[in-house]
Protein backbone atom coordinates (compact mmCIF):
# COMPACT_ATOMS: atom_id res chain seq x y z
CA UNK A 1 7.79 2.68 -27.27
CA UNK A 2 5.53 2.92 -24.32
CA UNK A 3 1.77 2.03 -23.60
CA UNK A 4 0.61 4.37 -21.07
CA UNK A 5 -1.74 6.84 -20.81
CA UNK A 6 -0.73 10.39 -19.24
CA UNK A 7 -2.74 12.48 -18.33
CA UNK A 8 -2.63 16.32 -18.54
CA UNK A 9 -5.18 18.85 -16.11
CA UNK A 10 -5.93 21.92 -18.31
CA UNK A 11 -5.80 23.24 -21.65
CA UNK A 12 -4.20 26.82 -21.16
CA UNK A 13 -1.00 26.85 -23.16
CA UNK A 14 1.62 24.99 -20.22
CA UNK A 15 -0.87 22.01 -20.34
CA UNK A 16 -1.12 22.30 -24.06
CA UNK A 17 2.44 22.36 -25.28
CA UNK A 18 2.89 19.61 -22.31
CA UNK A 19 0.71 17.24 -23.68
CA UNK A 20 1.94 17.84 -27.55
CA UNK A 21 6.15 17.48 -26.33
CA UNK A 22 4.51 14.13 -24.94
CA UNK A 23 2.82 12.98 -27.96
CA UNK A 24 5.15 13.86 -30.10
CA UNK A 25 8.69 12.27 -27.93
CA UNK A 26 7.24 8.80 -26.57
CA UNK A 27 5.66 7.56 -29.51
CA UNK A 28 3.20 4.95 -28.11
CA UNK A 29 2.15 6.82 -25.22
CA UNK A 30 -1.94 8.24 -25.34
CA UNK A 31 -2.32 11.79 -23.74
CA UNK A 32 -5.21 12.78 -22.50
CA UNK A 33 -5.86 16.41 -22.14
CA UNK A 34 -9.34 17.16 -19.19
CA UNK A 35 -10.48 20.65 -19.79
CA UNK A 36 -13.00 22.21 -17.49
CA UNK A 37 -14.26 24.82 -19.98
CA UNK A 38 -15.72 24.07 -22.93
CA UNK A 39 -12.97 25.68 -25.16
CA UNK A 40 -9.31 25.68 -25.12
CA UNK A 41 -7.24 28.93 -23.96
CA UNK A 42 -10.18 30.47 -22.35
CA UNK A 43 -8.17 31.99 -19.13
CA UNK A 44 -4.62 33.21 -18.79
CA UNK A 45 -3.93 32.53 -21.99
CA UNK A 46 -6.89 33.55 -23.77
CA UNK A 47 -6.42 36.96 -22.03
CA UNK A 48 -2.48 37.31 -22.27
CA UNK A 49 -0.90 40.63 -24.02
CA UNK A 50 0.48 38.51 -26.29
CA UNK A 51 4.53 39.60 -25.39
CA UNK A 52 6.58 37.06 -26.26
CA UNK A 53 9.35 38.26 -23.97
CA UNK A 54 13.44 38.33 -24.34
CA UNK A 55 14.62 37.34 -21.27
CA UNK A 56 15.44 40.77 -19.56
CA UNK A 57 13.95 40.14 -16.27
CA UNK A 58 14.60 37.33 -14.75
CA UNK A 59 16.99 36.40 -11.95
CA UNK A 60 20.40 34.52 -13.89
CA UNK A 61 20.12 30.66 -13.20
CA UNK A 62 16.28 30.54 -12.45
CA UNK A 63 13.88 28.53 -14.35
CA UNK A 64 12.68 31.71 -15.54
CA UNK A 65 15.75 33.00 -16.97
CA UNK A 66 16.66 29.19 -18.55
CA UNK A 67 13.43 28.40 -19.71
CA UNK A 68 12.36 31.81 -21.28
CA UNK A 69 15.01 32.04 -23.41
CA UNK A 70 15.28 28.46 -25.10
CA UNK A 71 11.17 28.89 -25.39
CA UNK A 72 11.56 31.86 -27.60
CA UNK A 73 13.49 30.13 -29.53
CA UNK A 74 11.10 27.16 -29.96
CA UNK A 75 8.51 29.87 -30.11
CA UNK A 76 9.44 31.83 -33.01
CA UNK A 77 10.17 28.57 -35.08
CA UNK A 78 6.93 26.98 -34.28
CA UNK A 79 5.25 30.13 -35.52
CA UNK A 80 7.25 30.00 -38.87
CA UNK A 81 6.76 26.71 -39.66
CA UNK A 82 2.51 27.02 -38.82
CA UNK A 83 2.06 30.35 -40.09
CA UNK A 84 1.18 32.13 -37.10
CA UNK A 85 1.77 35.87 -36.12
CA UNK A 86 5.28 36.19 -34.56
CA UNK A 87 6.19 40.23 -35.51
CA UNK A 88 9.62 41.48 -33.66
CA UNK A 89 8.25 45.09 -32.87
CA UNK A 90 11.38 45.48 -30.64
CA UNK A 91 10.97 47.03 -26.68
CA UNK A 92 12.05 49.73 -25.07
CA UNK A 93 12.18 49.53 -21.09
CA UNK A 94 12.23 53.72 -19.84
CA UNK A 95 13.88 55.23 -17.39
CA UNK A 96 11.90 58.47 -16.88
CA UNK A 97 13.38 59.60 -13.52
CA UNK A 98 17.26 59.63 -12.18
CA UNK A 99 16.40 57.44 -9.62
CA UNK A 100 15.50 54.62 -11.82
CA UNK A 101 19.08 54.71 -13.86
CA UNK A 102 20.32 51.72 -11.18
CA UNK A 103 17.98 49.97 -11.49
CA UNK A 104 18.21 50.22 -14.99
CA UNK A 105 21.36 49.40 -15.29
CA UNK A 106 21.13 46.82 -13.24
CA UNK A 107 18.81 45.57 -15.68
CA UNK A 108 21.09 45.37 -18.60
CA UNK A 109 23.57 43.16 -16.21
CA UNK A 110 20.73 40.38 -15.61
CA UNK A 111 20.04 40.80 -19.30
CA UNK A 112 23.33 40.38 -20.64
CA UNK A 113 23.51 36.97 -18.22
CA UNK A 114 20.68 35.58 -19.64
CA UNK A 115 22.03 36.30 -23.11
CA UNK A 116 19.24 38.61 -24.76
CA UNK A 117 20.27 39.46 -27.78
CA UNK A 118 21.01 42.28 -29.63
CA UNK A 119 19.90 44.07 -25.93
CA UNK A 120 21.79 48.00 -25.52
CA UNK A 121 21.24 51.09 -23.49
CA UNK A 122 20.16 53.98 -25.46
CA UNK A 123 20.15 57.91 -24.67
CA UNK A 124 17.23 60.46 -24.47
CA UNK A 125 17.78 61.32 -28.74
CA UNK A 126 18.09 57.65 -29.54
CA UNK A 127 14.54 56.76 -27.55
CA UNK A 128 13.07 59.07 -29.76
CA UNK A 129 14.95 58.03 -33.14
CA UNK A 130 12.94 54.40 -32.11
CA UNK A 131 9.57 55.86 -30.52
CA UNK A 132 9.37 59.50 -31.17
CA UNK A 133 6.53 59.82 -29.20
CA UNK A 134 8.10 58.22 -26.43
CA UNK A 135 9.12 59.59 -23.01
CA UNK A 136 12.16 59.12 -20.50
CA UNK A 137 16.27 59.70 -19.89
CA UNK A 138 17.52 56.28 -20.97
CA UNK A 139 16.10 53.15 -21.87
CA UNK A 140 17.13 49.68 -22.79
CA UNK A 141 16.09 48.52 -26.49
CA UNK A 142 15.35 45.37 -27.21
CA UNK A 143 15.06 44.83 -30.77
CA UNK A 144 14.39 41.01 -30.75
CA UNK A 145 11.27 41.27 -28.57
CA UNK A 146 8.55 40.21 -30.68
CA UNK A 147 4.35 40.26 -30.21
CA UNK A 148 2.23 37.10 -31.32
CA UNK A 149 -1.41 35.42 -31.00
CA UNK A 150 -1.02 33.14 -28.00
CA UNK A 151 -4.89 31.65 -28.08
CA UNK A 152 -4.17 30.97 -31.58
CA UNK A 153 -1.09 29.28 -30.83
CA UNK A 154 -2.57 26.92 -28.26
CA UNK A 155 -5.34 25.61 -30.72
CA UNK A 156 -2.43 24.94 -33.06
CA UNK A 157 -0.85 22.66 -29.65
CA UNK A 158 -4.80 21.28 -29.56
CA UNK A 159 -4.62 20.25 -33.00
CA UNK A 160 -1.41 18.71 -33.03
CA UNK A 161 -2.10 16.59 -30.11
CA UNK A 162 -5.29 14.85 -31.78
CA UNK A 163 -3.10 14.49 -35.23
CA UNK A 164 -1.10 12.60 -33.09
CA UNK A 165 -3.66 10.48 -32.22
CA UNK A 166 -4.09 11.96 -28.53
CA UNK A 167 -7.67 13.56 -26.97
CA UNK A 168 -8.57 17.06 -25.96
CA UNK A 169 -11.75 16.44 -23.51
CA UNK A 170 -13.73 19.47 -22.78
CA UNK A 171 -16.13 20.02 -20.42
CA UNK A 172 -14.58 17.81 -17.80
CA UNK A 173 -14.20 19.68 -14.20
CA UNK A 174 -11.61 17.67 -12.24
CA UNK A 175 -13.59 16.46 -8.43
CA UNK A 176 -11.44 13.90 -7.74
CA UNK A 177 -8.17 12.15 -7.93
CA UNK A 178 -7.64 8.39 -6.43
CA UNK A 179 -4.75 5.97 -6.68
CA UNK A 180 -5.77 2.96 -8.31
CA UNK A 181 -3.74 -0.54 -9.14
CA UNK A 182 -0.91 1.62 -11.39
CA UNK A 183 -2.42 4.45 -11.91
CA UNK A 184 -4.85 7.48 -10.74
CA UNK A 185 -8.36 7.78 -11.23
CA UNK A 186 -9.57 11.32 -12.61
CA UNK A 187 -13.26 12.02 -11.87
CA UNK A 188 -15.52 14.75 -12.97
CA UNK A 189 -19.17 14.72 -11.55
CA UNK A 190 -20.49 12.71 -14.48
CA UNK A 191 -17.66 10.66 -15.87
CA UNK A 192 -13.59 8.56 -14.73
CA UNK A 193 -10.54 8.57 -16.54
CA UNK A 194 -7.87 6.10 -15.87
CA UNK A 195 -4.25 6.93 -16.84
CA UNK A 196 -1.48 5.59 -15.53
CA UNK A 197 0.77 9.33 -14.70
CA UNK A 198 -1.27 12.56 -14.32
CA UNK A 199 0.35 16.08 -15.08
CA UNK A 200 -1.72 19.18 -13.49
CA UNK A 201 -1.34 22.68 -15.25
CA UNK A 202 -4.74 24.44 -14.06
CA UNK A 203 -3.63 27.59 -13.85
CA UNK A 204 -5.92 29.31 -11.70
CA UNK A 205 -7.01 26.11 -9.84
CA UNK A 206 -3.64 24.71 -9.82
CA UNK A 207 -3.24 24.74 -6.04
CA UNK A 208 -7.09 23.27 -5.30
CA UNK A 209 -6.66 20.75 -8.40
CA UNK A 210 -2.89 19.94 -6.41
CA UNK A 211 -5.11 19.54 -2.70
CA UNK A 212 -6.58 16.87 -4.78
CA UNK A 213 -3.39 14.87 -5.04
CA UNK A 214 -2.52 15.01 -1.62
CA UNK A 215 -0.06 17.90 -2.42
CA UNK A 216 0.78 20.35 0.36
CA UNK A 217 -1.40 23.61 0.72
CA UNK A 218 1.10 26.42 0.04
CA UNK A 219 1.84 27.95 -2.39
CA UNK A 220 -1.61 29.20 -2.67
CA UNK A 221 -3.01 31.25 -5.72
CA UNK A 222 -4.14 34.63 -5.46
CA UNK A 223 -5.93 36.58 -8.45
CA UNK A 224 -4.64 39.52 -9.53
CA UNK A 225 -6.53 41.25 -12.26
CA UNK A 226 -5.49 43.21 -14.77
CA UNK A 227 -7.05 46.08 -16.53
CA UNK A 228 -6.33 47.51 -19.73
CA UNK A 229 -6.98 50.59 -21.63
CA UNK A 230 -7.06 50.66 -25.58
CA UNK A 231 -5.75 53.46 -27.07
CA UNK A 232 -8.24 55.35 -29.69
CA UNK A 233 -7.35 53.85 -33.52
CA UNK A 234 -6.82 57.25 -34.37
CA UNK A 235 -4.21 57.44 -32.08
CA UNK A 236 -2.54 53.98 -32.67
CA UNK A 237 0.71 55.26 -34.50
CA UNK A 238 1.95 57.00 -31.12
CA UNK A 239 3.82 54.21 -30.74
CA UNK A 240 5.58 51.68 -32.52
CA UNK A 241 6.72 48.89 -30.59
CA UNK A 242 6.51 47.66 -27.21
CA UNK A 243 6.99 50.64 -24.37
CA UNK A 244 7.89 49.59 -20.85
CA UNK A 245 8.60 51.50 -17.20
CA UNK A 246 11.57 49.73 -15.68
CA UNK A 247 9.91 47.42 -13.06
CA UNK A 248 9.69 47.20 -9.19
CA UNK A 249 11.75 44.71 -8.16
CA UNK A 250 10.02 43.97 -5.47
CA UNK A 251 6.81 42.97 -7.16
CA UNK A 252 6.78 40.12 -10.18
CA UNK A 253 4.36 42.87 -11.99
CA UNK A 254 5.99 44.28 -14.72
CA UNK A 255 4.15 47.95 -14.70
CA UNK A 256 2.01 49.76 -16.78
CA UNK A 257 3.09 49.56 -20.59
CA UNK A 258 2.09 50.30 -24.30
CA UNK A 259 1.52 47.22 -26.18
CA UNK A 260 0.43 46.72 -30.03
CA UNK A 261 -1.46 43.55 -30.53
CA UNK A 262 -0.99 41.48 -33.58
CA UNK A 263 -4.72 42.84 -34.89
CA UNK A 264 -3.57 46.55 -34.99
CA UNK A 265 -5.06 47.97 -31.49
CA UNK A 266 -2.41 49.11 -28.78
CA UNK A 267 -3.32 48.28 -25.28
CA UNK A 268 -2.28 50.22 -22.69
CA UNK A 269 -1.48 48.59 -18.99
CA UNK A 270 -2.22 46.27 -16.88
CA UNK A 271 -2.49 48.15 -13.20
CA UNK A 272 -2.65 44.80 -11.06
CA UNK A 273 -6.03 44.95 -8.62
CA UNK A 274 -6.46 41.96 -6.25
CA UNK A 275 -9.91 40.18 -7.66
CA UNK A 276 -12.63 39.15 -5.63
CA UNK A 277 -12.61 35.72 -7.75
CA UNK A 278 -10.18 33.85 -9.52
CA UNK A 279 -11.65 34.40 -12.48
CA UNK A 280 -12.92 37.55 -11.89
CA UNK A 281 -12.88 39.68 -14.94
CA UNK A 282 -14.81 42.18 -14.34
CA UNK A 283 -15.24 44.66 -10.59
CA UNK A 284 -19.00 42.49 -10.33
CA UNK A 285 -17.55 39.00 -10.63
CA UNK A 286 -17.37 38.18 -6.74
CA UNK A 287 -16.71 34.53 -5.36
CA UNK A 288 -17.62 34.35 -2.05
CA UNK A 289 -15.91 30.72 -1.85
CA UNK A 290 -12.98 32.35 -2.82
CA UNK A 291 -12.83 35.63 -0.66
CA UNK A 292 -13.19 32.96 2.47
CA UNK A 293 -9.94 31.34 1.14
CA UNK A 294 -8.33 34.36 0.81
CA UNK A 295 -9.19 35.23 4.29
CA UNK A 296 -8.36 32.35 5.82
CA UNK A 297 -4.91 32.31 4.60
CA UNK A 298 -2.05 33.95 6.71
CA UNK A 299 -0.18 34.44 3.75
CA UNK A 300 -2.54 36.88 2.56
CA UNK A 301 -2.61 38.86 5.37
CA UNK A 302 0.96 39.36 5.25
CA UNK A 303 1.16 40.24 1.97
CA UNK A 304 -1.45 42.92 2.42
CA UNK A 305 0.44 44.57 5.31
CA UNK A 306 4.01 44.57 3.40
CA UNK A 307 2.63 46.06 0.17
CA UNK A 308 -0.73 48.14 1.32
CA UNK A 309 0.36 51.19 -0.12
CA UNK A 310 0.77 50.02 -3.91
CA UNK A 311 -2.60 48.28 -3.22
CA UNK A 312 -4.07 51.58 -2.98
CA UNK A 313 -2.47 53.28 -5.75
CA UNK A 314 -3.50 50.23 -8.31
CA UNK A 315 -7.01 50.67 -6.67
CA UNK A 316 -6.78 54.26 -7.48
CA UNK A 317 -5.96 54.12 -11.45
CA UNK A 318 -8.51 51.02 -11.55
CA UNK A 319 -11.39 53.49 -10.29
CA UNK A 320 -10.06 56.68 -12.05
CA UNK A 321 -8.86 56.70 -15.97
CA UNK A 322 -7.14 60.24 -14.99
CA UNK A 323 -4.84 58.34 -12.34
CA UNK A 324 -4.05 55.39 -14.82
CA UNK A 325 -2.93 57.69 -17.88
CA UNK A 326 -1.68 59.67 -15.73
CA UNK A 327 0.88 56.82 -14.92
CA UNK A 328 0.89 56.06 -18.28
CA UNK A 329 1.22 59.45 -19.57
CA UNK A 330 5.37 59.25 -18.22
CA UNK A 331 6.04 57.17 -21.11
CA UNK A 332 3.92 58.67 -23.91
CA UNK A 333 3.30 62.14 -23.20
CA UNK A 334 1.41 62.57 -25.47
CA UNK A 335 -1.23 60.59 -24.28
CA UNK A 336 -4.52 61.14 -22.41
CA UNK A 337 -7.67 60.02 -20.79
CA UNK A 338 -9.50 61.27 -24.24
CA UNK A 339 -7.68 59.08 -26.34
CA UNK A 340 -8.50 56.39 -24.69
CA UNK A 341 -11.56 54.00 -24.36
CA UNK A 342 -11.49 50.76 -21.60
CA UNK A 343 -10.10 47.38 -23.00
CA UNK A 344 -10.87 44.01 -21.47
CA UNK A 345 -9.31 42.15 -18.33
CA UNK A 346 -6.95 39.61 -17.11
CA UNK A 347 -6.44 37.49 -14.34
CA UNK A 348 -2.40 35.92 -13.18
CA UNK A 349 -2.46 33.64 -11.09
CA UNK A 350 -0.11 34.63 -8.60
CA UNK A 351 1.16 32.20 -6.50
CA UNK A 352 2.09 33.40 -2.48
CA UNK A 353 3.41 31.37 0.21
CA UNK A 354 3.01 31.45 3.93
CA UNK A 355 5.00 33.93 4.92
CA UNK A 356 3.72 36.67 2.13
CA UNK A 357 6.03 36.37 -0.09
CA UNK A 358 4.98 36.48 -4.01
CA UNK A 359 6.65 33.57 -5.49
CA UNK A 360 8.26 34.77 -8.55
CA UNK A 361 9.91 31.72 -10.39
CA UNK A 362 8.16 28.63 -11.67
CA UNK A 363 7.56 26.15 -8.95
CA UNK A 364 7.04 22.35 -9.87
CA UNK A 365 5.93 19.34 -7.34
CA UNK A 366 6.35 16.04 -7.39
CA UNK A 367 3.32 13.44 -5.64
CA UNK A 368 3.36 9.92 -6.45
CA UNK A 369 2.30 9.81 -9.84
CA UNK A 370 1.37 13.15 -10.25
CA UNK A 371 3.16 16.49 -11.48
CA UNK A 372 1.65 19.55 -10.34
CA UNK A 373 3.10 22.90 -11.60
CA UNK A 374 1.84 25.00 -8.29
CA UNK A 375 3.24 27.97 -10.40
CA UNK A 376 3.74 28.96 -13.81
CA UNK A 377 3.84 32.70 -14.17
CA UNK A 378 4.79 35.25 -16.79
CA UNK A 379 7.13 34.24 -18.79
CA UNK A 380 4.94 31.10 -19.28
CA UNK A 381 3.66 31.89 -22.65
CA UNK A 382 6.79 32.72 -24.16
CA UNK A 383 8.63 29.80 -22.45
CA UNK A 384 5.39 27.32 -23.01
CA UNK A 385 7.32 24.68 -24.89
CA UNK A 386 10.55 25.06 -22.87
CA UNK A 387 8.79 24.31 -19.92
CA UNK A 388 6.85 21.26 -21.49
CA UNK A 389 10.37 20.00 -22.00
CA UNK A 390 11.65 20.16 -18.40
CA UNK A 391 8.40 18.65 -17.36
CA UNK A 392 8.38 15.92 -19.65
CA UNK A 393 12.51 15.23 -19.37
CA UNK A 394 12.07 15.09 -15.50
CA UNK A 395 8.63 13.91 -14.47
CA UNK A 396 8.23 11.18 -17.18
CA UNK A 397 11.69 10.31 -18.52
CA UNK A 398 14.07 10.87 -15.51
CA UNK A 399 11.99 10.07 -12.98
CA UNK A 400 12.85 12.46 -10.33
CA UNK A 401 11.65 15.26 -8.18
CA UNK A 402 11.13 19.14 -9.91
């Protein structure tokens, strides 16, 4: 049994399903979850593609890799027992060019490591037994990848954290953070909290929220936005499940792709712009606060000279629906900028440190009393509760640095 209070900064999904594993495994202990916005979900999460993803990516032996697959796990049973969408559609990641069949199969190796199941290489005539619509030389099928409702899934976390007799504040912009006798004081401008361990998940703030705790200043978030067409309802039944280019591995972006959502529409994308705010959903949302930071840090500077060229090409299919289905149009020929209409927006947080690099695994810190995830990017949703284990097991029950 316990007696304290923890704390948890943000009510995206990671804060979410941290607070509920801490409700619900140290009976005694009062979470209290401080929200900014005035609902839950309202950022990543609340614009996420909903792909609750297999594993296939990740580098073998990285949080990513680990925590990915036991949180599909968790996932999909969570979703059964509450009722909530969880439909295996089943992926196929394309090769459409001979120079992509290494990297391909070097895809199915990191795959096989991290134990996807059910995971094979397919030919040209099996792609289109699966998608006939479909595109490319060889692909990798993933039958067990599955789509879901992610915002719906975090008000379920909400829920379960005030059944078990724990708080959801909204409306409560962190300002400041200040040691006290045992514990940290959380301030907003117009009220305190006291709790005795704080645990920050902000997402998109999570490296000013950090700053706060006396945590160091890299990494540092940058905004990417993503933009999304929606494919015509018409034309919806061009393709059945998920449909994927293989990725870059030099970027943590995954490519343009065809997605069905659980309410029937298919989306098709994201291109990845850099945004002019970090929560810059549209081209007009510009943060002048935030440009400055960009500016000011090396590591964006850097970044910009390694990877200019791609910059320019997102840029491109952001401006021009021709050049982003044209992209697109690789994978579903049959596809074009008349069966399409614009979708909405999403921003990652993508964290980047000094030197330029994009960080690409999860990155946890340790300050005193505080636990600040500096970086929690895709596979986050799907690995949500996984993570809220290794949080809880080693921030709160172990003790010890992340």
């Amino acid at each position: 049994m316990s007696d304290e209070t923890i704390g948890v900064v943000g009510a995206g999904i990671v804060g979410l399903a941290t607070a509920r594993e801490i409700a619900l495994s140290r009976p005694g202990t009062r979470v209290v979850v401080l929200e900014k916005e005035t609902e839950v979900s309202l950022h990543q999460t609340g614009h996420n593609s909903g792909v609750v993803h297999a594993g296939i990516y990740y580098a073998p032996g990285s949080l990513k890799a680990d925590l990915c697959v036991r949180g599909v796990s968790l996932l999909r049973d969570y979703c059964q027992d509450r009722g909530l969408p969880y439909r295996e559609t089943g992926k196929l990641v394309v090769a459409v060019r001979e120079d992509e069949l290494g990297r391909m199969d070097a895809l199915y190796e990191r795959a096989k490591h991290n134990h996807v199941p059910d995971l094979r290489r397919i030919s040209r005539e099996e792609i289109r037994e699966i998608e006939p619509h479909a595109g490319g030389i060889a692909a990798l099928h993933s039958p067990r990848t599955a789509i879901t409702d992610y915002p719906a899934i975090a008000r379920s976390f909400a829920q379960d954290i005030v059944d078990s007799g724990g708080e959801v504040r909204l409306g409560f912009p962190v300002t400041g953070l200040t040691d006290v006798p045992g514990g940290i004081e959380v301030a907003s401008a117009e009220a305190r909290v006291r709790v005795d361990r704080l645990i920050l998940c902000a997402g998109l703030q999570s490296d000013t929220v950090a700053r706060l705790a006396q945590d160091g200043r890299e990494p540092r978030i940058i905004p990417f936005r993503g933009e999304y067409m929606l494919l015509r309802p018409e034309k919806r039944d061009l393709v059945r499940g998920l449909v994927y280019p293989v990725p870059d591995p030099r970027y943590p972006f995954l490519g343009i792709h065809f997605t069905p959502r659980v309410d029937g529409s298919v989306e098709v994308g994201p291109n990845a712009v850099l945004a002019l705010a970090r929560e810059g959903y549209t081209r007009t949302r510009i943060s002048p606060r935030d440009l400055l930071g960009l500016a000011a840090y090396p590591g964006a500077w850097r970044m910009a000279a390694q990877h200019w060229r791609t910059g320019i090409r997102e840029y491109r299919g952001s401006f021009s629906t021709a050049a982003f289905m044209r992209d697109a149009g690789l994978y579903v020929p049959g596809v074009g900028v008349q069966d399409v209409v614009r979708g909405g927006a999403g921003v990652r947080a993508q964290a980047l440190d000094r030197d330029g690099t994009l960080v690409d695994d999860f990155r946890i810190h340790r300050v005193g009393r505080v636990t600040a995830v500096r970086n929690a990017p895709s596979p986050a949703a799907t690995a949500s509760m996984a993570i809220a284990e290794h949080i809880v097991a080693a921030a709160l029950e172990h003790g010890s640095a992340i």
